[in-house]
PDB file of N, CA and C in Angstrom:
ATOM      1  N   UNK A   1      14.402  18.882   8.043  1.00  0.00           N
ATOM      2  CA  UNK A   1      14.335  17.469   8.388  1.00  0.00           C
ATOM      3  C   UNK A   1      13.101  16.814   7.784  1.00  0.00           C
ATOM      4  N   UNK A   2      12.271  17.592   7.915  1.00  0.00           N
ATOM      5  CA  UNK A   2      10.580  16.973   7.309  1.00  0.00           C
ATOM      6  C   UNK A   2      10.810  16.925   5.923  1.00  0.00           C
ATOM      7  N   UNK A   3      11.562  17.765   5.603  1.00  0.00           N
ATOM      8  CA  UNK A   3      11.587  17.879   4.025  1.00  0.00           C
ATOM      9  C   UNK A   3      12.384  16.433   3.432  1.00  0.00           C
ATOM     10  N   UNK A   4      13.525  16.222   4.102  1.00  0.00           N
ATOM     11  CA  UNK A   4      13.883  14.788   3.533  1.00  0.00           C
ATOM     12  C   UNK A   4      13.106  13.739   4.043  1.00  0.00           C
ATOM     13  N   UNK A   5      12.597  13.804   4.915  1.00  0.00           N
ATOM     14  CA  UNK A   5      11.516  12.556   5.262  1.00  0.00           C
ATOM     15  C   UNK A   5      10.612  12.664   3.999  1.00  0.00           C
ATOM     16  N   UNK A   6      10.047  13.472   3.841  1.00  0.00           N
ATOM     17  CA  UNK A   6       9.108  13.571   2.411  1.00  0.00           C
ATOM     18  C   UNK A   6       9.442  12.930   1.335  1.00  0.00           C
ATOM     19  N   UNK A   7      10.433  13.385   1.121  1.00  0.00           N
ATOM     20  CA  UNK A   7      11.209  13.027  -0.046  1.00  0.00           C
ATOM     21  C   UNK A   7      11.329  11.561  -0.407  1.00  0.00           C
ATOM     22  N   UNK A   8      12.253  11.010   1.157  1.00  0.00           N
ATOM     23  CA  UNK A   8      12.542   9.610   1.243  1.00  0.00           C
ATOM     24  C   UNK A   8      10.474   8.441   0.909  1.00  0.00           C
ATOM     25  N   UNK A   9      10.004   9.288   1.869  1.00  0.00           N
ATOM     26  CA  UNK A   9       8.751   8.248   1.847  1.00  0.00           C
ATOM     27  C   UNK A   9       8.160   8.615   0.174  1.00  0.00           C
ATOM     28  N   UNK A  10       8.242   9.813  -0.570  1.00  0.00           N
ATOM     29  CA  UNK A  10       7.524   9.496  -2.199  1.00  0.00           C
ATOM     30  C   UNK A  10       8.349   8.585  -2.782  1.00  0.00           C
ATOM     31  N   UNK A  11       9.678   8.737  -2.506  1.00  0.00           N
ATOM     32  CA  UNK A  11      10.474   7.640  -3.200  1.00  0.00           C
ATOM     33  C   UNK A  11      10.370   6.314  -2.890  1.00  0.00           C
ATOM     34  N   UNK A  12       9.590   6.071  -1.261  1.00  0.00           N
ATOM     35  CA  UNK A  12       9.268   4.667  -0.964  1.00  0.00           C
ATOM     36  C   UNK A  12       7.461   4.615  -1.976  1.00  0.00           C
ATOM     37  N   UNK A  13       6.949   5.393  -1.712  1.00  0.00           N
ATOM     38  CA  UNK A  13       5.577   5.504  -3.126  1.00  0.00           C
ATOM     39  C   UNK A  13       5.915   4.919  -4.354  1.00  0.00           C
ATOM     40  N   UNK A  14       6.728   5.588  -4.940  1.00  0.00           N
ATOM     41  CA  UNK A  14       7.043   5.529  -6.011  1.00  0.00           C
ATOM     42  C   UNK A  14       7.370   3.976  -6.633  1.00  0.00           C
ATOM     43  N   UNK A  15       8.026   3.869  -5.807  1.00  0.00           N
ATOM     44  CA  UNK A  15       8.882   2.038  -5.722  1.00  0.00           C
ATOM     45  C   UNK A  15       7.928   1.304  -5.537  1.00  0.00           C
ATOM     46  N   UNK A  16       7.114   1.572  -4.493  1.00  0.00           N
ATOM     47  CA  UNK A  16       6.216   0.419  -4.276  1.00  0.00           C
ATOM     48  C   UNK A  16       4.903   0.306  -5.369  1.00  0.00           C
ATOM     49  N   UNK A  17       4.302   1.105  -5.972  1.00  0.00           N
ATOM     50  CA  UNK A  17       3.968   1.521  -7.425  1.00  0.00           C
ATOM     51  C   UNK A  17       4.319   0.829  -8.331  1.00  0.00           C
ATOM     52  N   UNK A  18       5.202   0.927  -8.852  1.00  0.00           N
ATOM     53  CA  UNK A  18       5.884   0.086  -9.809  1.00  0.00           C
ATOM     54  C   UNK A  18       6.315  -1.256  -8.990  1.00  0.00           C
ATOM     55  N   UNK A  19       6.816  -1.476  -8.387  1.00  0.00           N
ATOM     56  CA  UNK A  19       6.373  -3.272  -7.761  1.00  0.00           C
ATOM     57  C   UNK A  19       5.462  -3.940  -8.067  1.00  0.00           C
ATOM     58  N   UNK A  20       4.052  -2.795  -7.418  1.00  0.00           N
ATOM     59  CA  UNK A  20       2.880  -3.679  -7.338  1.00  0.00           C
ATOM     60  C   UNK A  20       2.590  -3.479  -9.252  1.00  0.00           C
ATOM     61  N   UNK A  21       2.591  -2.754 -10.161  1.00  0.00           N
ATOM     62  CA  UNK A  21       2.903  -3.186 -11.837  1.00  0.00           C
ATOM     63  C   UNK A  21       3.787  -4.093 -12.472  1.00  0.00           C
ATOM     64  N   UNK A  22       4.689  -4.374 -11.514  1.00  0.00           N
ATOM     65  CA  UNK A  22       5.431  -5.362 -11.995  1.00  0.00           C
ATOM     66  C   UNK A  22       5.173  -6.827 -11.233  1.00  0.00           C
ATOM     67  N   UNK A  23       4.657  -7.224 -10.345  1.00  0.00           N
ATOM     68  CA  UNK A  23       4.872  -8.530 -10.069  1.00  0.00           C
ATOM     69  C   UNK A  23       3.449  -9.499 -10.138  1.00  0.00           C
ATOM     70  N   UNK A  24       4.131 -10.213 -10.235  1.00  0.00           N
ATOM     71  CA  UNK A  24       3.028 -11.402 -11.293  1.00  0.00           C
ATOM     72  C   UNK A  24       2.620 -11.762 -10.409  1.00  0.00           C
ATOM     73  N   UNK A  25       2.637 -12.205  -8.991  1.00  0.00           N
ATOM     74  CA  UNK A  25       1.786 -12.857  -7.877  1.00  0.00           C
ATOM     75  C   UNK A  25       0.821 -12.021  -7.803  1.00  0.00           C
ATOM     76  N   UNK A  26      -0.340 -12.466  -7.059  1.00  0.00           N
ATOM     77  CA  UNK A  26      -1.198 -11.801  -6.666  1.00  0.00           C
ATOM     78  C   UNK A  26      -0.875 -11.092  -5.560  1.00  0.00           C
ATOM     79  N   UNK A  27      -0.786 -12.308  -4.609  1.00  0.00           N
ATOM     80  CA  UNK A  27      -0.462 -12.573  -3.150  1.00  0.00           C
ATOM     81  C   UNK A  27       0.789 -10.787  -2.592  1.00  0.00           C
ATOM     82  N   UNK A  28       1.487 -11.154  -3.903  1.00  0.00           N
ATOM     83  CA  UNK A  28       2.597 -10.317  -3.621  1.00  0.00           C
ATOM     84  C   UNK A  28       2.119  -9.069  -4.041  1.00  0.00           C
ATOM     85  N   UNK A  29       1.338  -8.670  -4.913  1.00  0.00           N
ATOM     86  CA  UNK A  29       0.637  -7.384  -5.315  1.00  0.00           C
ATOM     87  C   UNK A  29      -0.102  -6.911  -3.964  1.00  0.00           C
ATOM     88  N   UNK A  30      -0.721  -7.635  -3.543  1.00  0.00           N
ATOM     89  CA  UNK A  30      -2.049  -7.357  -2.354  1.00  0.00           C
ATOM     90  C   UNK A  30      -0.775  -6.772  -0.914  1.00  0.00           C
ATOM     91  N   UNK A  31       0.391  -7.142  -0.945  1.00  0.00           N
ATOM     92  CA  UNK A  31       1.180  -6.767   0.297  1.00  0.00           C
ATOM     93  C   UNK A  31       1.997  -5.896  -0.311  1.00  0.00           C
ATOM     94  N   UNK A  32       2.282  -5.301  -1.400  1.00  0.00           N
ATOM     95  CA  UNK A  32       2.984  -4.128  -2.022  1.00  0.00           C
ATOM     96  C   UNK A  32       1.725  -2.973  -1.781  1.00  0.00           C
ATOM     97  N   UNK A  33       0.314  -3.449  -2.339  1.00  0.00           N
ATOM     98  CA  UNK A  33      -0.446  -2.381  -2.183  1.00  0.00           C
ATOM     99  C   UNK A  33      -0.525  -2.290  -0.686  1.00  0.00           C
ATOM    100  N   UNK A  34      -0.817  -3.207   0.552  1.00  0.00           N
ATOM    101  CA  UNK A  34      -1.110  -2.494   1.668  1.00  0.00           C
ATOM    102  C   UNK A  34       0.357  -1.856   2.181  1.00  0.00           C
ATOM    103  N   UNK A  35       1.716  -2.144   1.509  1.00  0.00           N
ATOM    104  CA  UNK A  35       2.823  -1.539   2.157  1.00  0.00           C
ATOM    105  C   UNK A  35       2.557   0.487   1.534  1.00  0.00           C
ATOM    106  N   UNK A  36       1.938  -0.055   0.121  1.00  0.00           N
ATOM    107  CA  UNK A  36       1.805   1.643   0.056  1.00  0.00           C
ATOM    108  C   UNK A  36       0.799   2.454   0.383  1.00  0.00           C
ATOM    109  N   UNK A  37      -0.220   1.623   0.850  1.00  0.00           N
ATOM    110  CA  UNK A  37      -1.072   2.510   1.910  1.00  0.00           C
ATOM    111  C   UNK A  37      -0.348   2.960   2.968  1.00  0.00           C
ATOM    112  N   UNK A  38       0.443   2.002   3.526  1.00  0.00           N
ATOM    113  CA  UNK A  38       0.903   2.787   5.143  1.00  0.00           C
ATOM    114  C   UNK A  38       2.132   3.637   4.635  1.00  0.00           C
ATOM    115  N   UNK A  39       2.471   4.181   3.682  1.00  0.00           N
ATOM    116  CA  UNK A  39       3.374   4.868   3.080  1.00  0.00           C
ATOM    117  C   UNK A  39       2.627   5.970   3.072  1.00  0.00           C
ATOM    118  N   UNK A  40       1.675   6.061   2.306  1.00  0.00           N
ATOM    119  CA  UNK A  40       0.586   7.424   2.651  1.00  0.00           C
ATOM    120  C   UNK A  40       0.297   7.939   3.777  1.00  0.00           C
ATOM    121  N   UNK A  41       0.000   6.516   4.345  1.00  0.00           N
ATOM    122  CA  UNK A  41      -0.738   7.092   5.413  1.00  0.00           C
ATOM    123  C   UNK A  41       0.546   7.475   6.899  1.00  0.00           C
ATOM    124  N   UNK A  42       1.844   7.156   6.371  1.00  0.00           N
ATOM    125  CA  UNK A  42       2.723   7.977   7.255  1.00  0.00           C
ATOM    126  C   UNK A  42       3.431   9.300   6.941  1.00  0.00           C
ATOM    127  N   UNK A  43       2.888   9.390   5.115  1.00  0.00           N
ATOM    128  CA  UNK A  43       3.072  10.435   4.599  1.00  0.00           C
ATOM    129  C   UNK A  43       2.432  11.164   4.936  1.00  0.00           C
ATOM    130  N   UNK A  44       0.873  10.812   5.263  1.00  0.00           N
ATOM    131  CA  UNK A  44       0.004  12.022   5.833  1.00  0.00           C
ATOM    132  C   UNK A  44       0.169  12.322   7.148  1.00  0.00           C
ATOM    133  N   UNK A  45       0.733  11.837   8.045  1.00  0.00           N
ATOM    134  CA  UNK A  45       0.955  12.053   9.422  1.00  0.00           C
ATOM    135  C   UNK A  45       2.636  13.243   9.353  1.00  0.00           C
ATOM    136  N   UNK A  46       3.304  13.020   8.739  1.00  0.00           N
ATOM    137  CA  UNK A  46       3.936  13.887   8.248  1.00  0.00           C
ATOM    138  C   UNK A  46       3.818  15.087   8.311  1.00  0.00           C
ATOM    139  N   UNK A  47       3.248  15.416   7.349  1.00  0.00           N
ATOM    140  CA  UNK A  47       2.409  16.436   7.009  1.00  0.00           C
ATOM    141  C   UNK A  47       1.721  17.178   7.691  1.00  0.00           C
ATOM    142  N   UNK A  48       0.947  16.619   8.753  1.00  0.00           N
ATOM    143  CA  UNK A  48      -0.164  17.509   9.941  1.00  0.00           C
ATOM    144  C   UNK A  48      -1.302  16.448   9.550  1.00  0.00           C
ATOM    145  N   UNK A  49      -1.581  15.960   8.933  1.00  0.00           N
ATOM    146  CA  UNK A  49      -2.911  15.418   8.891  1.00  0.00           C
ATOM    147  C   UNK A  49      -3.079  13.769   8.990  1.00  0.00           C
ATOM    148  N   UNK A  50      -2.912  14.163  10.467  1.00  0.00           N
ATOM    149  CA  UNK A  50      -2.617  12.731  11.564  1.00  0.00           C
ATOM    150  C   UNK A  50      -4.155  12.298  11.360  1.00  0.00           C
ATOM    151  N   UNK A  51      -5.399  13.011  11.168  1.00  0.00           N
ATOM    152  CA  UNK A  51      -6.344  11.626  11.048  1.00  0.00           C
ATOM    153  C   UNK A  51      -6.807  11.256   9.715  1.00  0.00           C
ATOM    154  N   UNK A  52      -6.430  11.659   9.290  1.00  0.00           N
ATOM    155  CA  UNK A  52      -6.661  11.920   7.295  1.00  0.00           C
ATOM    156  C   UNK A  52      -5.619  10.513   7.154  1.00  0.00           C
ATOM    157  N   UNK A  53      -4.119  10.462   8.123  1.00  0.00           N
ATOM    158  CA  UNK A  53      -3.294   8.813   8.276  1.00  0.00           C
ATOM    159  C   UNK A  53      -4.060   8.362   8.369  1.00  0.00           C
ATOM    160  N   UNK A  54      -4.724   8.198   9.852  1.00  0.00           N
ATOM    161  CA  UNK A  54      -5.058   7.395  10.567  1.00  0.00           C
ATOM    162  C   UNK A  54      -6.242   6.664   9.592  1.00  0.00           C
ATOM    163  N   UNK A  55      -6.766   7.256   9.617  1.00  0.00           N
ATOM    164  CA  UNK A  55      -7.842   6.868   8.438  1.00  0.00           C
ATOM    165  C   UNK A  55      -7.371   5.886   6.937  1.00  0.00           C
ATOM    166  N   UNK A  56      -6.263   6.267   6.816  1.00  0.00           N
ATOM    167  CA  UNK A  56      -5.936   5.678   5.471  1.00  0.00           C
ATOM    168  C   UNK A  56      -5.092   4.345   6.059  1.00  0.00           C
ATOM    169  N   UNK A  57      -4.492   4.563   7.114  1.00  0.00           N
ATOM    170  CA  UNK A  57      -4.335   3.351   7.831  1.00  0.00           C
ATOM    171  C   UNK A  57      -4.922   2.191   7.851  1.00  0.00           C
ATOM    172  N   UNK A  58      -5.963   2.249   8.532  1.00  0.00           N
ATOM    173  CA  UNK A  58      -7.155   1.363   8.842  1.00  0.00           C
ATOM    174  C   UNK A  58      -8.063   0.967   7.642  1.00  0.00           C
ATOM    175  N   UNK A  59      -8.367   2.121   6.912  1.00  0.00           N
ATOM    176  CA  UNK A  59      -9.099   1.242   6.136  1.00  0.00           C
ATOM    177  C   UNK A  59      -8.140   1.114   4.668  1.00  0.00           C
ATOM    178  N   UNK A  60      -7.262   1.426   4.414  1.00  0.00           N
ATOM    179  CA  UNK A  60      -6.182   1.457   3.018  1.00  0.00           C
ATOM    180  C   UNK A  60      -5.328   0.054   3.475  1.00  0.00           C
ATOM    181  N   UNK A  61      -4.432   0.128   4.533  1.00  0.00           N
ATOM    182  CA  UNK A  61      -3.976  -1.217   4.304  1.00  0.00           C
ATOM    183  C   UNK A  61      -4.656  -2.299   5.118  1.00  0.00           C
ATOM    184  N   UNK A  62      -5.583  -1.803   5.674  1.00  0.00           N
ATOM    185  CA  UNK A  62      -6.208  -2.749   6.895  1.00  0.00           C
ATOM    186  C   UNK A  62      -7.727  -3.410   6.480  1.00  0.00           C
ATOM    187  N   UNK A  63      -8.230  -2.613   5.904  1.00  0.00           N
ATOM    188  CA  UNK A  63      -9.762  -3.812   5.356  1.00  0.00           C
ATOM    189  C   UNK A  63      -9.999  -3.857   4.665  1.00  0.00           C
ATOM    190  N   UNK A  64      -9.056  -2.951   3.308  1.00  0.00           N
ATOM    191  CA  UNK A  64      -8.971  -3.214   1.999  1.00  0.00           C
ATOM    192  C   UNK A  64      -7.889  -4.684   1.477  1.00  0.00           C
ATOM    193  N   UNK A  65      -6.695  -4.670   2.692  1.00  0.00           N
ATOM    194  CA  UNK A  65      -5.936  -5.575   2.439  1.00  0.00           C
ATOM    195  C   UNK A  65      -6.611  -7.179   2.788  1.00  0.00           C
ATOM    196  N   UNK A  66      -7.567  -6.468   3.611  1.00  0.00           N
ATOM    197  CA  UNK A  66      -8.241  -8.159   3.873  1.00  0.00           C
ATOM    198  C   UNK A  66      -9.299  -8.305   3.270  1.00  0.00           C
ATOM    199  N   UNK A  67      -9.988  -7.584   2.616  1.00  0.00           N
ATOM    200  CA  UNK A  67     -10.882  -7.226   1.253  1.00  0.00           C
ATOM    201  C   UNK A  67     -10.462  -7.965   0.047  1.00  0.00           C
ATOM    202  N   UNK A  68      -8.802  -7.285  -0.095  1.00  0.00           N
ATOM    203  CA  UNK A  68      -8.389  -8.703  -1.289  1.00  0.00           C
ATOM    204  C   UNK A  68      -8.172  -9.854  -0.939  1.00  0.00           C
ATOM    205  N   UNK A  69      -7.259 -10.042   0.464  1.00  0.00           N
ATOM    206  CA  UNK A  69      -7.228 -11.050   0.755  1.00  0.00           C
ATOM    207  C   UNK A  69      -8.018 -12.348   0.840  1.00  0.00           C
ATOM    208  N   UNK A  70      -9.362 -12.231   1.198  1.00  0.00           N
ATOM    209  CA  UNK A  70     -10.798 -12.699   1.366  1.00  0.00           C
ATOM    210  C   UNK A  70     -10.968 -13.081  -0.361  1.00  0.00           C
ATOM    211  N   UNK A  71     -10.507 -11.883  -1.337  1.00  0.00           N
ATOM    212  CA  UNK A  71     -10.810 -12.245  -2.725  1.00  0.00           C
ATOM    213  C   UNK A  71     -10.376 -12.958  -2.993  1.00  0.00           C
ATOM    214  N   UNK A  72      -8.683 -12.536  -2.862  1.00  0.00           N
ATOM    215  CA  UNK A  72      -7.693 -14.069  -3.641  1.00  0.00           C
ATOM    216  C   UNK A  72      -7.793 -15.688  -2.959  1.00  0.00           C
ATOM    217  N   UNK A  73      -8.482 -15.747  -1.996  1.00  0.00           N
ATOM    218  CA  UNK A  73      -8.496 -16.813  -1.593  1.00  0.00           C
ATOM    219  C   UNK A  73      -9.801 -17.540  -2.057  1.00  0.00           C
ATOM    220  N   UNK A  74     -11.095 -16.998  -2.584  1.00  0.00           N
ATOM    221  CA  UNK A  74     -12.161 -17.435  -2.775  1.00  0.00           C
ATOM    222  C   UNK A  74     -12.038 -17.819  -4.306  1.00  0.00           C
ATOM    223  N   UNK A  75     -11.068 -17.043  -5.118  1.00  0.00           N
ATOM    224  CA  UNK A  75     -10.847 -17.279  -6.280  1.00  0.00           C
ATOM    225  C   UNK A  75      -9.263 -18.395  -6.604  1.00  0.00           C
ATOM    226  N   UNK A  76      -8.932 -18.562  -7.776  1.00  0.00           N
ATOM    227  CA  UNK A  76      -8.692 -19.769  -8.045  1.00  0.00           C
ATOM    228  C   UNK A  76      -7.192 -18.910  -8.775  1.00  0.00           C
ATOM    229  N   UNK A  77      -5.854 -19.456  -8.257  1.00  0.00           N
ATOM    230  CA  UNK A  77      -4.952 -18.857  -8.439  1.00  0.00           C
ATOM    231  C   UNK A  77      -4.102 -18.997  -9.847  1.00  0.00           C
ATOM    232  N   UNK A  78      -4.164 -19.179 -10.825  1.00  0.00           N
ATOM    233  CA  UNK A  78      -4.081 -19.644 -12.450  1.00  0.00           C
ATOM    234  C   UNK A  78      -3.142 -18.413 -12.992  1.00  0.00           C
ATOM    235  N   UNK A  79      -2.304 -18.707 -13.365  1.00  0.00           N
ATOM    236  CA  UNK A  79      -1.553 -17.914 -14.059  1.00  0.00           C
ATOM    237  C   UNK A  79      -1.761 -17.413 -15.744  1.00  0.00           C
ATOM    238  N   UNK A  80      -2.074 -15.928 -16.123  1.00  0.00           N
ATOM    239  CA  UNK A  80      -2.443 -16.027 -17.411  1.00  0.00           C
ATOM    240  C   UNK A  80      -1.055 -15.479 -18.378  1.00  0.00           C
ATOM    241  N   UNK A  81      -0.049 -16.536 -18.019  1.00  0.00           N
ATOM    242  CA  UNK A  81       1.186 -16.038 -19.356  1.00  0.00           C
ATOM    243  C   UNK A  81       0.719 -16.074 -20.462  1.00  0.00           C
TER     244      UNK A  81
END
């Protein structure tokens, strides 16, 4: 059973990876990257290493996401096609 959970969540990694390389928003990059922090970090709970999550939790999608967030908003949103 753990073994397809594994499976399923690298394949949610994987996807969300290439999202956040492919999309031109910022806005939308900054919520692909904190969706694949908590991908890890339920990958690591998975696994046995519930605070090694927990940890990547909090600070991977949680004060890094408001880390950029805080960025993209102080900076000036311009598109470089």
């Amino acid at each position: 059973m753990t073994l397809y959970l594994e499976i399923i969540i690298y394949l949610l990694l994987i996807g969300c990876a290439i999202i956040a390389l492919r999309v031109k928003d910022l806005l939308a990059a900054i919520v692909v990257l904190s969706a694949y922090s908590l991908c890890s970090a339920f990958l690591f709970a998975v696994v046995g290493a519930v605070d090694v999550g927990f940890t990547e939790a909090v600070v991977g999608a949680g004060l890094s996401g408001l880390l950029f967030l805080a960025a993209l908003f102080y900076t000036s949103r311009k598109s470089a096609d």
